[in-house]
N, C-alpha and C. Protein backbone atom coordinates (compact mmCIF):
# COMPACT_ATOMS: atom_id res chain seq x y z
N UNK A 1 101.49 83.68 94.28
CA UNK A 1 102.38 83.45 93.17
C UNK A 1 103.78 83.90 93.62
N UNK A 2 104.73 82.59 94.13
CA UNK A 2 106.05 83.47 93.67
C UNK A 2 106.78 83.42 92.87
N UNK A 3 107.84 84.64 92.25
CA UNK A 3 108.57 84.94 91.66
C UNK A 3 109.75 85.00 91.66
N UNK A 4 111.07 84.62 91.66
CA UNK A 4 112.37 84.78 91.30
C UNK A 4 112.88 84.97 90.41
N UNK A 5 113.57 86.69 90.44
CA UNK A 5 114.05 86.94 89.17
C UNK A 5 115.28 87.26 89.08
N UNK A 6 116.09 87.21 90.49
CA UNK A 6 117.32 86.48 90.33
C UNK A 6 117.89 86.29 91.52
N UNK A 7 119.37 85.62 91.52
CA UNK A 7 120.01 85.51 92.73
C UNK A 7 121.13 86.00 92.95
N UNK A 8 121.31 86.33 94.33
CA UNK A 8 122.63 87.19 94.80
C UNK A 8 123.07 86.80 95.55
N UNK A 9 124.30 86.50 95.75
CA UNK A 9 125.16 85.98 97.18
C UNK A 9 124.62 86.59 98.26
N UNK A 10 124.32 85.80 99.77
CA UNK A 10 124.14 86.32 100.73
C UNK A 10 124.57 87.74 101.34
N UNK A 11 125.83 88.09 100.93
CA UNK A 11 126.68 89.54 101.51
C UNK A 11 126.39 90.26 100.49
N UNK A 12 125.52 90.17 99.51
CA UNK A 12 125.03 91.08 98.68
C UNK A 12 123.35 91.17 98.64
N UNK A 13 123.14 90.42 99.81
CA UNK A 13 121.58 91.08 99.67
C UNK A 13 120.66 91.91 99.90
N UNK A 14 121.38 92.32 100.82
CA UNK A 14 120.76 93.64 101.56
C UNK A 14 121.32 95.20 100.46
N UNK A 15 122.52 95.27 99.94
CA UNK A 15 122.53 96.25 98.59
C UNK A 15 121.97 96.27 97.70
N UNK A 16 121.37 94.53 96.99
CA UNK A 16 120.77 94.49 96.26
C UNK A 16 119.34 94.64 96.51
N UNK A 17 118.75 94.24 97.53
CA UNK A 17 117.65 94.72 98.15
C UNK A 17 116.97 96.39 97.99
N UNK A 18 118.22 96.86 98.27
CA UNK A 18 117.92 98.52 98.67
C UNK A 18 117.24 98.88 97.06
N UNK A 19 118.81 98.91 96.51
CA UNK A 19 118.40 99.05 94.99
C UNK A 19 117.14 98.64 94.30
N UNK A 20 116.85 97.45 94.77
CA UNK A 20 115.38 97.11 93.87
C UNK A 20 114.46 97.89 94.27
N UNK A 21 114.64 97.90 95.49
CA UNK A 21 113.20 98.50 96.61
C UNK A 21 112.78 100.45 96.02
N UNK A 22 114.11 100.75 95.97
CA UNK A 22 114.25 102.47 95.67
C UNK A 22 113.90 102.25 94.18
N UNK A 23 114.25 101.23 92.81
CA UNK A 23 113.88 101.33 91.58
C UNK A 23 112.26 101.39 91.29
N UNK A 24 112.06 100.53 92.63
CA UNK A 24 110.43 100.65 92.45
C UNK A 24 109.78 101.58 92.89
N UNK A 25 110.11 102.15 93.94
CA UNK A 25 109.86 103.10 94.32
C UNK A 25 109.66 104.96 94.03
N UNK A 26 110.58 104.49 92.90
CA UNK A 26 111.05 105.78 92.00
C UNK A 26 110.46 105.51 90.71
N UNK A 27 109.57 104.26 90.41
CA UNK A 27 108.99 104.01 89.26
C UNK A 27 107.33 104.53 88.85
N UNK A 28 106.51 104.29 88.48
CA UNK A 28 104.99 104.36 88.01
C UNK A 28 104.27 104.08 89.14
N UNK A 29 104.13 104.30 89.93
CA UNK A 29 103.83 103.76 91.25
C UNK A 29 102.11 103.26 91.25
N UNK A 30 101.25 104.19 90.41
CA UNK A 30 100.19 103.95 89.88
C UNK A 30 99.73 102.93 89.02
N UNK A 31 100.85 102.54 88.37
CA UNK A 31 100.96 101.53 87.69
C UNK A 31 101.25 99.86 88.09
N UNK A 32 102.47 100.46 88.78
CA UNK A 32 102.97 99.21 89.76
C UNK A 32 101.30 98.72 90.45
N UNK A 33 100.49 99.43 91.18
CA UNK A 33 99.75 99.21 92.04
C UNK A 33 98.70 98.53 91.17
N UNK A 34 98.02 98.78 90.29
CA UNK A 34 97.34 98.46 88.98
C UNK A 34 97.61 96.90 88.79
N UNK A 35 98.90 97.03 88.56
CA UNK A 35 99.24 95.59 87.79
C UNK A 35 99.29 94.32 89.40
N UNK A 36 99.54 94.92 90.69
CA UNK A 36 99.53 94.03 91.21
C UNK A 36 97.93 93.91 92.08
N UNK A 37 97.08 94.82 91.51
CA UNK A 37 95.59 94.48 91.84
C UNK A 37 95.14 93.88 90.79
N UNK A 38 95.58 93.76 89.51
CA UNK A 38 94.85 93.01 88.73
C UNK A 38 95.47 91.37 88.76
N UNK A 39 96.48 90.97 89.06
CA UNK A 39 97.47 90.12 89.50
C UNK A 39 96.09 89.21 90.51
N UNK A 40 96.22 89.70 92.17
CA UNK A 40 95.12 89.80 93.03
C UNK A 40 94.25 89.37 92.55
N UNK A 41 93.70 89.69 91.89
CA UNK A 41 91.67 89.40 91.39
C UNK A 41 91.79 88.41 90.40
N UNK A 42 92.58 88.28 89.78
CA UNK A 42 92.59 87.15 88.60
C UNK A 42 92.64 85.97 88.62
N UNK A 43 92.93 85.92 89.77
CA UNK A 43 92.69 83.99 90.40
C UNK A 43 91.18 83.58 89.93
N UNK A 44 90.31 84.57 90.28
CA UNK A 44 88.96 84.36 90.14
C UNK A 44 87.76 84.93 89.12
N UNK A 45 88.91 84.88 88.05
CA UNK A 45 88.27 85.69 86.90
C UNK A 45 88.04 84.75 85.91
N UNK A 46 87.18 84.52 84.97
CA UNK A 46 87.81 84.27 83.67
C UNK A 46 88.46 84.95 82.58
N UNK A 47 89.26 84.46 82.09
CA UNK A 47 89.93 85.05 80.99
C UNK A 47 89.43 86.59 80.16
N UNK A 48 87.84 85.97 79.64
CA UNK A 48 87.19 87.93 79.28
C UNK A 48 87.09 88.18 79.86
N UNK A 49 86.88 88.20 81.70
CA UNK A 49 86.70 89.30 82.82
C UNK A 49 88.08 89.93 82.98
N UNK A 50 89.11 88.91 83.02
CA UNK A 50 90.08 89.61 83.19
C UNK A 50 90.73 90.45 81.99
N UNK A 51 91.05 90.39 80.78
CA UNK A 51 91.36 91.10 79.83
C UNK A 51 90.27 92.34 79.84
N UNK A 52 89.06 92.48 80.10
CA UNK A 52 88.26 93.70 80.21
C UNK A 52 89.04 94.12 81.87
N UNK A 53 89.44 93.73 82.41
CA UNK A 53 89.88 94.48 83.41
C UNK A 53 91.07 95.17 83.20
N UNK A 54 91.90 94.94 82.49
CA UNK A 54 93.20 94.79 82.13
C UNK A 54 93.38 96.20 81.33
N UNK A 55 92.33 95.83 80.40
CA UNK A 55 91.73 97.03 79.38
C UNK A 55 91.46 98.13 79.98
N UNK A 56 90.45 97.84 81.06
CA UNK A 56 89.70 99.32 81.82
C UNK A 56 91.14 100.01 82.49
N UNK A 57 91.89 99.06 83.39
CA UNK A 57 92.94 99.56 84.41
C UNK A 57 94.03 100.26 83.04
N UNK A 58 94.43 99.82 81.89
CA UNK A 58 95.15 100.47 81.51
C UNK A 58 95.06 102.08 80.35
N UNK A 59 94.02 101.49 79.82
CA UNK A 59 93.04 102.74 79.61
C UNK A 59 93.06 104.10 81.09
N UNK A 60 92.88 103.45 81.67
CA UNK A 60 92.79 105.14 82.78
C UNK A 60 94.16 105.04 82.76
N UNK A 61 95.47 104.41 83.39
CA UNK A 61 96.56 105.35 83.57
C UNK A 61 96.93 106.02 82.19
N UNK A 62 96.27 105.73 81.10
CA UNK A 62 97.18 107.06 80.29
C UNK A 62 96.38 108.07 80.47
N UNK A 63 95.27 108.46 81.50
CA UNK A 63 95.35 110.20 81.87
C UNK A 63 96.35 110.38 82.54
N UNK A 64 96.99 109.52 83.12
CA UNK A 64 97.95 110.17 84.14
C UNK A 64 99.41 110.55 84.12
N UNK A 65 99.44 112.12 84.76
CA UNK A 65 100.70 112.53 84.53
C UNK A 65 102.41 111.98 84.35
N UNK A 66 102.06 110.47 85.24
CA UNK A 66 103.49 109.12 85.27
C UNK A 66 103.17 108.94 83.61
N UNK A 67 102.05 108.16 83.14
CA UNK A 67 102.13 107.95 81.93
C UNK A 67 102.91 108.78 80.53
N UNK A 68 101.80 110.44 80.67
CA UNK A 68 102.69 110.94 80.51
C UNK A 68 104.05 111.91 79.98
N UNK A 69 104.74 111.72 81.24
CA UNK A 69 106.38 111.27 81.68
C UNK A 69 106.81 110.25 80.73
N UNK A 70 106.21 109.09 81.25
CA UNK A 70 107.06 108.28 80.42
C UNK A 70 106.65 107.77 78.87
N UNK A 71 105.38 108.40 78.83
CA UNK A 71 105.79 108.67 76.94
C UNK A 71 106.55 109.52 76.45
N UNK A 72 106.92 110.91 76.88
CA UNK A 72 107.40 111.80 76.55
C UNK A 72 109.20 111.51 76.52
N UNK A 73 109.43 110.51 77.93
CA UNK A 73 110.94 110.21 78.12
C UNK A 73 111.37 109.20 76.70
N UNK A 74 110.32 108.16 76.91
CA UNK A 74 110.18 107.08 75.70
C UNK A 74 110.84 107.48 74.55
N UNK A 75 110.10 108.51 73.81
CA UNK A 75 110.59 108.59 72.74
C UNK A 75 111.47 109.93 72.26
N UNK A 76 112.13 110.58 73.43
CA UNK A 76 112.71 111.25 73.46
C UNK A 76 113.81 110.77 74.30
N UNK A 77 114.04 109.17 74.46
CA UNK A 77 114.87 108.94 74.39
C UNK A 77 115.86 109.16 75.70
N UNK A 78 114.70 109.58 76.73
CA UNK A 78 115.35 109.93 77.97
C UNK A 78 115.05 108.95 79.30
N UNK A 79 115.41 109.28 80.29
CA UNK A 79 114.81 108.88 81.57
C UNK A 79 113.75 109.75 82.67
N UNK A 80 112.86 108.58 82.28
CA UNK A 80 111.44 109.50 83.22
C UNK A 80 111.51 109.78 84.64
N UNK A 81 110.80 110.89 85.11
CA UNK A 81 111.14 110.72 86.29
C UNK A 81 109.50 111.03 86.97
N UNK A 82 108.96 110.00 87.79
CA UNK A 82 107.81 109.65 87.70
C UNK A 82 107.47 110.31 89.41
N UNK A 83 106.10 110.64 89.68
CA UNK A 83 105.80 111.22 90.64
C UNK A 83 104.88 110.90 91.34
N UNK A 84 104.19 109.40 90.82
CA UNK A 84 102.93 108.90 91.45
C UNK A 84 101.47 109.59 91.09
N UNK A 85 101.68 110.02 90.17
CA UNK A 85 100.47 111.23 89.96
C UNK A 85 99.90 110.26 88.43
C-alpha cells in the first residue's frame, strides 16, 4: 500500500524527511508498530478477523505506560512525551 501525504520541493526533502522521521520516532512507538502489523495481516483477513484483531491489539496498549502519557497529556491539555514502554 502506498501512501502520500504530501509534497515538498526537492531542496526541501531531506529537512522534511528528518522531521517526519524524529516525529515518529518520538511518538507511541508501540503503537506505531501495532497499527503497521495489523496493516500487514489484513490483506488476508476478513473483515471480523480483522476488527477482532484490531480490538485485541488495541485493548492491550492501554496497559501501557505511552498510552498512559498520552491520556494524561490529552486531557490535560499538554504534550506527551512517550518512551516506547
Amino acid at each position: 500500500m502506498g501512501l502520500a501525504t504530501e509534497v515538498v520541493p526537492d531542496a526541501e526533502f531531506e529537512d522534511r524527511l528528518a522531521t517526519v522521521a524524529a516525529g515518529l520516532a518520538d511518538g507511541p512507538t508501540r503503537a506505531h508498530a501495532a497499527v503497521k502489523r495489523l496493516l500487514n495481516r489484513s490483506y488476508g483477513r476478513d473483515l471480523r478477523t480483522q476488527l477482532a484483531a484490531e480490538t485485541d491489539a488495541l485493548t492491550g496498549l492501554t496497559s501501557t505506560a505511552d498510552y498512559a502519557r498520552g491520556h494524561e497529556a490529552f486531557f490535560g491539555e499538554e504534550s506527551p512525551e512517550f518512551e516506547g514502554r
